[in-house]
C-alpha atoms as a PDB file:
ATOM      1  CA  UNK A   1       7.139 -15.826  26.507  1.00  0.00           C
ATOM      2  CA  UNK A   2       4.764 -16.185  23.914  1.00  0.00           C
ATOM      3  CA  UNK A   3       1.462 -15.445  22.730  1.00  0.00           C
ATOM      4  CA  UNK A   4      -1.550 -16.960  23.706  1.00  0.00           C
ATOM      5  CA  UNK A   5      -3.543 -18.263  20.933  1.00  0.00           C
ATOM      6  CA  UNK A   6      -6.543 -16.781  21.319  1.00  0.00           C
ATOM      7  CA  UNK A   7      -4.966 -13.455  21.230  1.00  0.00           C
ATOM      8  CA  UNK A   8      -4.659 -11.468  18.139  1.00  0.00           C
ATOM      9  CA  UNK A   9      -0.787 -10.590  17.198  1.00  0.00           C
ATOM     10  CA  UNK A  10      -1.386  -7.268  15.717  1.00  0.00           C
ATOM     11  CA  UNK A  11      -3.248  -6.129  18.755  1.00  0.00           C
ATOM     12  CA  UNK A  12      -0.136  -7.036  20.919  1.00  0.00           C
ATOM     13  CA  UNK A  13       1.630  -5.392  18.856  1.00  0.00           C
ATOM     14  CA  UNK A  14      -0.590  -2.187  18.435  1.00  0.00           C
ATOM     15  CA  UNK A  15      -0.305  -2.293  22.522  1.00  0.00           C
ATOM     16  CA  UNK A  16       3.620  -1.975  22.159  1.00  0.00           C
ATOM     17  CA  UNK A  17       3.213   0.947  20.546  1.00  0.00           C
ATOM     18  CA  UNK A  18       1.041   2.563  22.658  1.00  0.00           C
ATOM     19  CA  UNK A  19       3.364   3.707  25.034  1.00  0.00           C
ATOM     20  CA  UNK A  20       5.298   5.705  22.341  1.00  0.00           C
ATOM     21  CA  UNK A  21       3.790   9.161  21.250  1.00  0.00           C
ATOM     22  CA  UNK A  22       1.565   9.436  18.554  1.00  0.00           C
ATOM     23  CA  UNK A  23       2.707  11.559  15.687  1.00  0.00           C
ATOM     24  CA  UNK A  24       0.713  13.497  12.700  1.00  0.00           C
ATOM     25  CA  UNK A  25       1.919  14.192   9.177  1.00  0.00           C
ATOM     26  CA  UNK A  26      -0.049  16.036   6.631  1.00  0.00           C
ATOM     27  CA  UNK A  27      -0.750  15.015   3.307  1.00  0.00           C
ATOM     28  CA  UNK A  28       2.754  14.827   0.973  1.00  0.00           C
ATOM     29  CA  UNK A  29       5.053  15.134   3.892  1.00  0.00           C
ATOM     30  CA  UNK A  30       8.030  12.763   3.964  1.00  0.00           C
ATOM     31  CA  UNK A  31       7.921  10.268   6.682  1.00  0.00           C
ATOM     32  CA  UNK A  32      11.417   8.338   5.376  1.00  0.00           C
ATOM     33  CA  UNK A  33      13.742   9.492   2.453  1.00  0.00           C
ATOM     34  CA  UNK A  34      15.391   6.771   0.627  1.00  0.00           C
ATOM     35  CA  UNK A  35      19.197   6.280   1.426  1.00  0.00           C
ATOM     36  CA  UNK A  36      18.361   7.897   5.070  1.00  0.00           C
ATOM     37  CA  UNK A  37      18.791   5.983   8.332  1.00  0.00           C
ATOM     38  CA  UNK A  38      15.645   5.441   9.653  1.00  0.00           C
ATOM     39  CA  UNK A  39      14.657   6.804  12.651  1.00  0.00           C
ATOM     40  CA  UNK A  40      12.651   3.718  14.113  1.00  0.00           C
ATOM     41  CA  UNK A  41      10.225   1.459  13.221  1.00  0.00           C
ATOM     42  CA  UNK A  42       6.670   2.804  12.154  1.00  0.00           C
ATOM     43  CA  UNK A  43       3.169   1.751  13.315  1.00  0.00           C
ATOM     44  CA  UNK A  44       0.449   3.558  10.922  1.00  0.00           C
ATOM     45  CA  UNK A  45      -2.544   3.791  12.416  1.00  0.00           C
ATOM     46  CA  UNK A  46      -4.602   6.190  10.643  1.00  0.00           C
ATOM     47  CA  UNK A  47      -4.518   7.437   6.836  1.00  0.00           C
ATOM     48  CA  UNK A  48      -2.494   6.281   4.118  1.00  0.00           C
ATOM     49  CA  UNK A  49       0.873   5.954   3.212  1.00  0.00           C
ATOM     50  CA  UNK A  50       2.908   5.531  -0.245  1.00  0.00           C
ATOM     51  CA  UNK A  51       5.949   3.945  -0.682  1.00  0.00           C
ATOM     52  CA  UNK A  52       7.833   4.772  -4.154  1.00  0.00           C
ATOM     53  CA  UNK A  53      11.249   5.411  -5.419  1.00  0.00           C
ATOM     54  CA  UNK A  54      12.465   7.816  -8.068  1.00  0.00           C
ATOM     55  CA  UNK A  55      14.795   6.764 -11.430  1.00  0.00           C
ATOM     56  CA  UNK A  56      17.710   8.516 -11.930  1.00  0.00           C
ATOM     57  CA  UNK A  57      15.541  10.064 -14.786  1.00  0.00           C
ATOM     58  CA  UNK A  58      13.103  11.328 -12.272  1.00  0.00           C
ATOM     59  CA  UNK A  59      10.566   9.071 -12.886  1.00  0.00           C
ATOM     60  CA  UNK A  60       8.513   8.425 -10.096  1.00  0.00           C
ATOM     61  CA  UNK A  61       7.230   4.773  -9.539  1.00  0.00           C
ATOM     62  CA  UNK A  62       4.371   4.038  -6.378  1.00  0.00           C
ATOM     63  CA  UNK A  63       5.317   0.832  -4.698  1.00  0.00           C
ATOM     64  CA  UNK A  64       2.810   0.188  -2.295  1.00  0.00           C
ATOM     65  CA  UNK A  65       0.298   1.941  -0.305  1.00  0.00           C
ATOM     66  CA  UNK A  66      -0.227   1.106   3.186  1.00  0.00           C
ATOM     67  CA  UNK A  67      -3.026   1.133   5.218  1.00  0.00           C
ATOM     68  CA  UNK A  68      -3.816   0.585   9.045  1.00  0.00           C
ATOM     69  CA  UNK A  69      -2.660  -1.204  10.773  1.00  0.00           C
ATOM     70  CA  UNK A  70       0.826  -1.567   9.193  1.00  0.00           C
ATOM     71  CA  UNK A  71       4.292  -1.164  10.328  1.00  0.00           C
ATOM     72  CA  UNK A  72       7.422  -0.249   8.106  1.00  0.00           C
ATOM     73  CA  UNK A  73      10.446  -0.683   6.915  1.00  0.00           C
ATOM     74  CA  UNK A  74      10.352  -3.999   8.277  1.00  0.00           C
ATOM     75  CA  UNK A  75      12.606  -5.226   5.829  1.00  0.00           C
ATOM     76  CA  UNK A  76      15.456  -2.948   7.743  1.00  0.00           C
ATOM     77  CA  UNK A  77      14.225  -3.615  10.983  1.00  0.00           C
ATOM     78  CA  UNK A  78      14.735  -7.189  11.019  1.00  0.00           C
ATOM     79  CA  UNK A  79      17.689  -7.592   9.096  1.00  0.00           C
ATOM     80  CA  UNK A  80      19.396  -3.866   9.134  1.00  0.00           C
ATOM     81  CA  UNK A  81      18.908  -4.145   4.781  1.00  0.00           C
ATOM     82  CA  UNK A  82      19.610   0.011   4.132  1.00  0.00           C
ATOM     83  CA  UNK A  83      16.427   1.646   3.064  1.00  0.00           C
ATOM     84  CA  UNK A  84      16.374   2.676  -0.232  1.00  0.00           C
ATOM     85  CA  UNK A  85      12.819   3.789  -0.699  1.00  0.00           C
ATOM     86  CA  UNK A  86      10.594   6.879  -0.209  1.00  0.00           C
ATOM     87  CA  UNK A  87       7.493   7.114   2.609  1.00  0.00           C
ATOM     88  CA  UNK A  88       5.358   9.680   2.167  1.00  0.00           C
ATOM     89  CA  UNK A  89       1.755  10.865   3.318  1.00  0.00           C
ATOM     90  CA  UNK A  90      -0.682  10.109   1.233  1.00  0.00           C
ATOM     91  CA  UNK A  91      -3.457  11.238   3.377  1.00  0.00           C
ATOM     92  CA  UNK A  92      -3.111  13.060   7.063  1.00  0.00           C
ATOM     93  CA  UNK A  93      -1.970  10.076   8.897  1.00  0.00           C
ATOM     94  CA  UNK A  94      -1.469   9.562  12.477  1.00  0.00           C
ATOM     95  CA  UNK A  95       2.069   7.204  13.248  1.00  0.00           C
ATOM     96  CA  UNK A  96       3.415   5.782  16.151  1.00  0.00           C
ATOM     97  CA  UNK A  97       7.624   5.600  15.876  1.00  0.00           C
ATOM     98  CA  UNK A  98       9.765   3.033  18.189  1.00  0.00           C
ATOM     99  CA  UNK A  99      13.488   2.724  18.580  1.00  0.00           C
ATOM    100  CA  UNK A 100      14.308  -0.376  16.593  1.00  0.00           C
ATOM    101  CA  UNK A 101      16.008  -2.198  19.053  1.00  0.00           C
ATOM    102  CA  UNK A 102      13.490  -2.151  20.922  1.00  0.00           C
ATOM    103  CA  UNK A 103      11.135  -3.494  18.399  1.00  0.00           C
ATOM    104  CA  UNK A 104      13.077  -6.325  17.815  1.00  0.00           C
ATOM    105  CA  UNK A 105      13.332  -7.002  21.229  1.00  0.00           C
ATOM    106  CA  UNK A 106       9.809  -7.359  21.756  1.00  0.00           C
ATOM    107  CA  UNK A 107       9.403  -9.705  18.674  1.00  0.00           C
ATOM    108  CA  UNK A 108      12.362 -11.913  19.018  1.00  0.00           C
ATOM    109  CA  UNK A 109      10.814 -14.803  21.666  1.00  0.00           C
ATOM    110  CA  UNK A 110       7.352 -14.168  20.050  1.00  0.00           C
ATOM    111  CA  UNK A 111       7.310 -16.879  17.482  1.00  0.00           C
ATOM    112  CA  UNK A 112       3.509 -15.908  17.055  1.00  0.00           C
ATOM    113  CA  UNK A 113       4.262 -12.600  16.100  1.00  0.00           C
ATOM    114  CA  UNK A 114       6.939 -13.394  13.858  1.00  0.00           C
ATOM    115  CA  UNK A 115       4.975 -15.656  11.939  1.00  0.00           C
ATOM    116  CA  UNK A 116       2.271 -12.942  11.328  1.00  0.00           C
ATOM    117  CA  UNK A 117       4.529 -10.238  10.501  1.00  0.00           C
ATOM    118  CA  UNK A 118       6.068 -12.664   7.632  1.00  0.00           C
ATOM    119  CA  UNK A 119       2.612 -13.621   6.212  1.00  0.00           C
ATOM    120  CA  UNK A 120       1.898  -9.744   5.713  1.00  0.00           C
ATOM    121  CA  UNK A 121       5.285  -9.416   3.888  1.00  0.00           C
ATOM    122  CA  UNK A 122       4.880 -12.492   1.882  1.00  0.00           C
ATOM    123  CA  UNK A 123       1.450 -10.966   1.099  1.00  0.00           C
ATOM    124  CA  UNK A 124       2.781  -7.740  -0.167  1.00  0.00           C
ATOM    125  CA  UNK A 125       5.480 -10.358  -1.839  1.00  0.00           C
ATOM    126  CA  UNK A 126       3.376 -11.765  -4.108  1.00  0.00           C
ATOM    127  CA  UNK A 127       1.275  -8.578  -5.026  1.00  0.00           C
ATOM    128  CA  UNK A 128       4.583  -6.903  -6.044  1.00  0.00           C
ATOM    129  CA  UNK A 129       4.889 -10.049  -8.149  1.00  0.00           C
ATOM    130  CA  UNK A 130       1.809  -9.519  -9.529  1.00  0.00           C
ATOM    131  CA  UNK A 131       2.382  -5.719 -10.119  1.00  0.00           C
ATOM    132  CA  UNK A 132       5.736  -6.261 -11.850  1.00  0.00           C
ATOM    133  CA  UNK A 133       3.856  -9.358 -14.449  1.00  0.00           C
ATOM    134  CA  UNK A 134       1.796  -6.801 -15.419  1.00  0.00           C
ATOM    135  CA  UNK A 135       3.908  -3.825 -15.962  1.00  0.00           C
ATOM    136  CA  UNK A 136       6.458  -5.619 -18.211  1.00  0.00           C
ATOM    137  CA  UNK A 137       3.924  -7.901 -20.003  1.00  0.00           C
ATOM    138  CA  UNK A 138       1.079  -5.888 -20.069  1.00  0.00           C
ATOM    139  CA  UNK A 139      -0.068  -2.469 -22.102  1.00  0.00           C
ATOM    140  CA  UNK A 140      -1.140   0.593 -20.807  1.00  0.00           C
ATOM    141  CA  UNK A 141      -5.015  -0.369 -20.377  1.00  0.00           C
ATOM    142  CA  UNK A 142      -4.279  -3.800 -18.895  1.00  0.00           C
ATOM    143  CA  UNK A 143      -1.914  -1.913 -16.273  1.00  0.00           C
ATOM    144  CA  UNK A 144      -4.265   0.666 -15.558  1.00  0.00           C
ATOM    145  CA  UNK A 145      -6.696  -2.135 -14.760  1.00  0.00           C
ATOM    146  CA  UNK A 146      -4.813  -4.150 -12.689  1.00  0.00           C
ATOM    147  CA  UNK A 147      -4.309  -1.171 -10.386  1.00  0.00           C
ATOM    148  CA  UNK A 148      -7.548  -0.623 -10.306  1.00  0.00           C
ATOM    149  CA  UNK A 149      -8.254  -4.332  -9.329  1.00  0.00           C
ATOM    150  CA  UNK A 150      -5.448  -3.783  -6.888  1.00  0.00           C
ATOM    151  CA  UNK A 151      -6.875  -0.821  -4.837  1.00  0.00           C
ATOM    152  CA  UNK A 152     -10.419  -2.640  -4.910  1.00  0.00           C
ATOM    153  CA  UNK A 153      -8.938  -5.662  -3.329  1.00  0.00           C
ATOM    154  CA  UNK A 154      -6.666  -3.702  -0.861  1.00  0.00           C
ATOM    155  CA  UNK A 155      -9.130  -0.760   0.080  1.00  0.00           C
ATOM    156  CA  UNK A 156     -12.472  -1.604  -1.328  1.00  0.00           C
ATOM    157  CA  UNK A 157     -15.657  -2.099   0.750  1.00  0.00           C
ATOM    158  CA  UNK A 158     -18.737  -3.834  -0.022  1.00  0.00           C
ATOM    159  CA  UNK A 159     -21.520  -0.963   0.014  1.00  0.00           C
ATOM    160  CA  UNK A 160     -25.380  -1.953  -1.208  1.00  0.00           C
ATOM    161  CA  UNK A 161     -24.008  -4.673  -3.686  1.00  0.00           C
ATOM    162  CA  UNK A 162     -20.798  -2.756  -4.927  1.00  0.00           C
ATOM    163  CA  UNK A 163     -16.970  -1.966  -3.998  1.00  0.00           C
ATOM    164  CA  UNK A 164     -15.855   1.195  -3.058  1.00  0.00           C
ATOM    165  CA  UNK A 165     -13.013   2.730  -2.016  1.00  0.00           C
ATOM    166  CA  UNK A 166     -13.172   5.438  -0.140  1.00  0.00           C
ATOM    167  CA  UNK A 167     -10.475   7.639  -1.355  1.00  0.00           C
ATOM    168  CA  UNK A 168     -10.259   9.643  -4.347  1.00  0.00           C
ATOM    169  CA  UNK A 169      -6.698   8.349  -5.863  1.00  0.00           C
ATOM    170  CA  UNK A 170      -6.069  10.936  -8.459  1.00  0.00           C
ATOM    171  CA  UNK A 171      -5.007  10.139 -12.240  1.00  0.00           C
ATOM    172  CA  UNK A 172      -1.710  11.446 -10.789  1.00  0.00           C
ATOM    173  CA  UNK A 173      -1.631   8.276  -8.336  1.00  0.00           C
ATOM    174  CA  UNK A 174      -2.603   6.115 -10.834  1.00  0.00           C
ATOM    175  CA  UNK A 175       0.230   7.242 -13.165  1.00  0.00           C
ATOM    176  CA  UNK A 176       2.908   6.703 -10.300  1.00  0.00           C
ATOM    177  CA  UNK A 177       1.173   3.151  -9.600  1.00  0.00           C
ATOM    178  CA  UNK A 178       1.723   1.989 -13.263  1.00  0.00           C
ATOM    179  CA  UNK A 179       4.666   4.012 -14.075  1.00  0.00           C
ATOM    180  CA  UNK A 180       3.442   5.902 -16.927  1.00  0.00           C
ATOM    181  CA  UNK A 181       2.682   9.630 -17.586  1.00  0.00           C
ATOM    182  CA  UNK A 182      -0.067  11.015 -16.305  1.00  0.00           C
ATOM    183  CA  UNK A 183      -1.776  12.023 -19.496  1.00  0.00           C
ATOM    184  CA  UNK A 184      -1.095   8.470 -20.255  1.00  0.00           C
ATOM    185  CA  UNK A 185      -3.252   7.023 -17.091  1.00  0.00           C
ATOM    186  CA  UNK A 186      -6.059   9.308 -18.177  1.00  0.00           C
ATOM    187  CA  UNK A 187      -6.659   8.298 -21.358  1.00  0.00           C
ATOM    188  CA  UNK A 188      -6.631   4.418 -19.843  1.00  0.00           C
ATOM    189  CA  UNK A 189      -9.038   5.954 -16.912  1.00  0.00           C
ATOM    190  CA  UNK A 190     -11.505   7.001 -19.483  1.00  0.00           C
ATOM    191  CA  UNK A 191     -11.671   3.844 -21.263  1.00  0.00           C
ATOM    192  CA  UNK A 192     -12.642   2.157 -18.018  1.00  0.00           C
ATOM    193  CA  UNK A 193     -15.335   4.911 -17.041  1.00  0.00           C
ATOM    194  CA  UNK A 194     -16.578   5.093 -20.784  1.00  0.00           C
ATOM    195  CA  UNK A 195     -17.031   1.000 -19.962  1.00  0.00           C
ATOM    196  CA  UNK A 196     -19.034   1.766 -16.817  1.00  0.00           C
ATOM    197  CA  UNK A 197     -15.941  -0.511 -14.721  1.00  0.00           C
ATOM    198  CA  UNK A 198     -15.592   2.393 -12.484  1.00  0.00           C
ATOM    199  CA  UNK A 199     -16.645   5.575 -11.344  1.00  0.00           C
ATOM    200  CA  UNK A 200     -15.468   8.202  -9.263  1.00  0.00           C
ATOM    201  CA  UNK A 201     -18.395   9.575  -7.378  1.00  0.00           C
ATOM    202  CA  UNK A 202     -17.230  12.584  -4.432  1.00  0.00           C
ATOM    203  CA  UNK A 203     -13.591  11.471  -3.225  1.00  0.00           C
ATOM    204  CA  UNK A 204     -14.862   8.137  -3.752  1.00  0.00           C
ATOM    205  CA  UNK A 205     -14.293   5.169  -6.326  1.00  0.00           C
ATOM    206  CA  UNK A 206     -17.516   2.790  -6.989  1.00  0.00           C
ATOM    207  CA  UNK A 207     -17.041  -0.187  -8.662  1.00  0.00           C
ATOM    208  CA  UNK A 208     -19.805  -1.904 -10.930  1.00  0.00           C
ATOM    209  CA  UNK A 209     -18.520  -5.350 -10.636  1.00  0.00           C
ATOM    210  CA  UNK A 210     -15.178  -6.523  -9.512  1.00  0.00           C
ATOM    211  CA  UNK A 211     -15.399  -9.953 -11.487  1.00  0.00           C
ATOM    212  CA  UNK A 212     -15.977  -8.225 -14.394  1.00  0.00           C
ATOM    213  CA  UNK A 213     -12.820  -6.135 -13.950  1.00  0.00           C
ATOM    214  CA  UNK A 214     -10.685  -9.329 -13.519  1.00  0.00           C
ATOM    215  CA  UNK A 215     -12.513 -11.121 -16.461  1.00  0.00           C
ATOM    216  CA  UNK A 216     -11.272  -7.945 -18.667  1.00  0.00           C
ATOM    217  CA  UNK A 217      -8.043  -8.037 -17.649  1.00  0.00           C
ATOM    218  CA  UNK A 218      -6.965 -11.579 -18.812  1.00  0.00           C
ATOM    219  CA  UNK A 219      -9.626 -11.162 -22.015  1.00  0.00           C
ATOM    220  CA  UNK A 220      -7.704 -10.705 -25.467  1.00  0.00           C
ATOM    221  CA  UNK A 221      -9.451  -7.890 -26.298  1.00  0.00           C
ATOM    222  CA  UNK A 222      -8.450  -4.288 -25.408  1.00  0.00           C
END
């Protein structure tokens, strides 16, 4: 059977998982460890979660974040690839956790949801592209930046004229997003404050003008 059109996918979805118990983590608790089996399918539906892996060097490299409403590691649950990656809280979130069998059998005659679930990992597809142009072409400051475009785009909200994202990602974040060290990000951070691109105002970054940002980053000039 499949889904009417005038239905939304996710919120079928969402309704799946309602009938599993909701679960809590607290902020930089492991959800999934890289090389482990997963223990189902997650449904995050409040807070934030990172995904990142670690270099046999110990560097640490940030991924992706995800936000509600967003299920993972899809990639294993549709075609059993072995996780290799790191979920961890971010922020407290609040999770809902299904078997994945039995996730994939409530997707498999949906075409509808299918379909929707590929356009959000095609999405996150070409971002990653995006991410990894920047980190090998790119220097510090231009990397910096593009994160910063990144979260705007992905978490941002348009408040009296400007963007901001309400969460204070730390230097620390920022250094794991561009895969530098930290005292590396700051120095980049400051350029962009000194420039009036951003602010951080509370636990919250404000944006001056988004346009601006993305005019900077292709500029010539550092």
């Amino acid at each position: 059977m499949g889904i009417p059109k005038d239905i939304n996918s996710s919120d079928i979805f969402e309704d799946f998982y309602s009938k599993f118990k909701s679960r809590h983590y607290k902020k930089g608790e492991t959800l999934i460890r890289a090389d482990d089996n997963p223990q189902g399918i997650f449904c995050l539906t409040k807070g934030y979660v990172r995904q990142y892996t670690i270099s046999k060097s110990g560097s640490v490299l940030t991924l992706n974040i995800l936000k509600p409403t967003s299920y993972f590691p899809m990639v294993w649950a549709i075609n059993g690839t072995p996780n290799i990656y790191y979920f961890e809280a971010l922020t407290p979130v609040e999770v809902g956790r299904a078997p994945r069998s039995e996730v994939v059998d409530f997707i498999k005659n949906k075409p509808e949801l299918i379909f929707s679930l590929m356009g959000e990992l095609l999405e996150e597809y070409g971002e990653t592209l995006t991410r990894i142009e920047h980190l090998v072409f790119s220097d510090a400051y231009r990397r910096v930046l593009s994160v910063y475009i990144y979260l705007a785009k992905h978490f941002g909200e348009e408040v009296k004229g400007k963007i901001v994202v309400k969460h204070r990602f730390t230097h620390q974040d920022i250094a794991t997003l561009v895969g530098v060290a930290r005292e590396t990000a700051t120095t980049e951070i400051n350029k962009l404050e000194s420039k009036e691109f951003i602010k951080y105002v509370n636990h919250s970054i404000v944006y001056s003008n988004l346009d601006v940002l993305e005019e900077e980053l292709y500029s010539f000039e550092v």
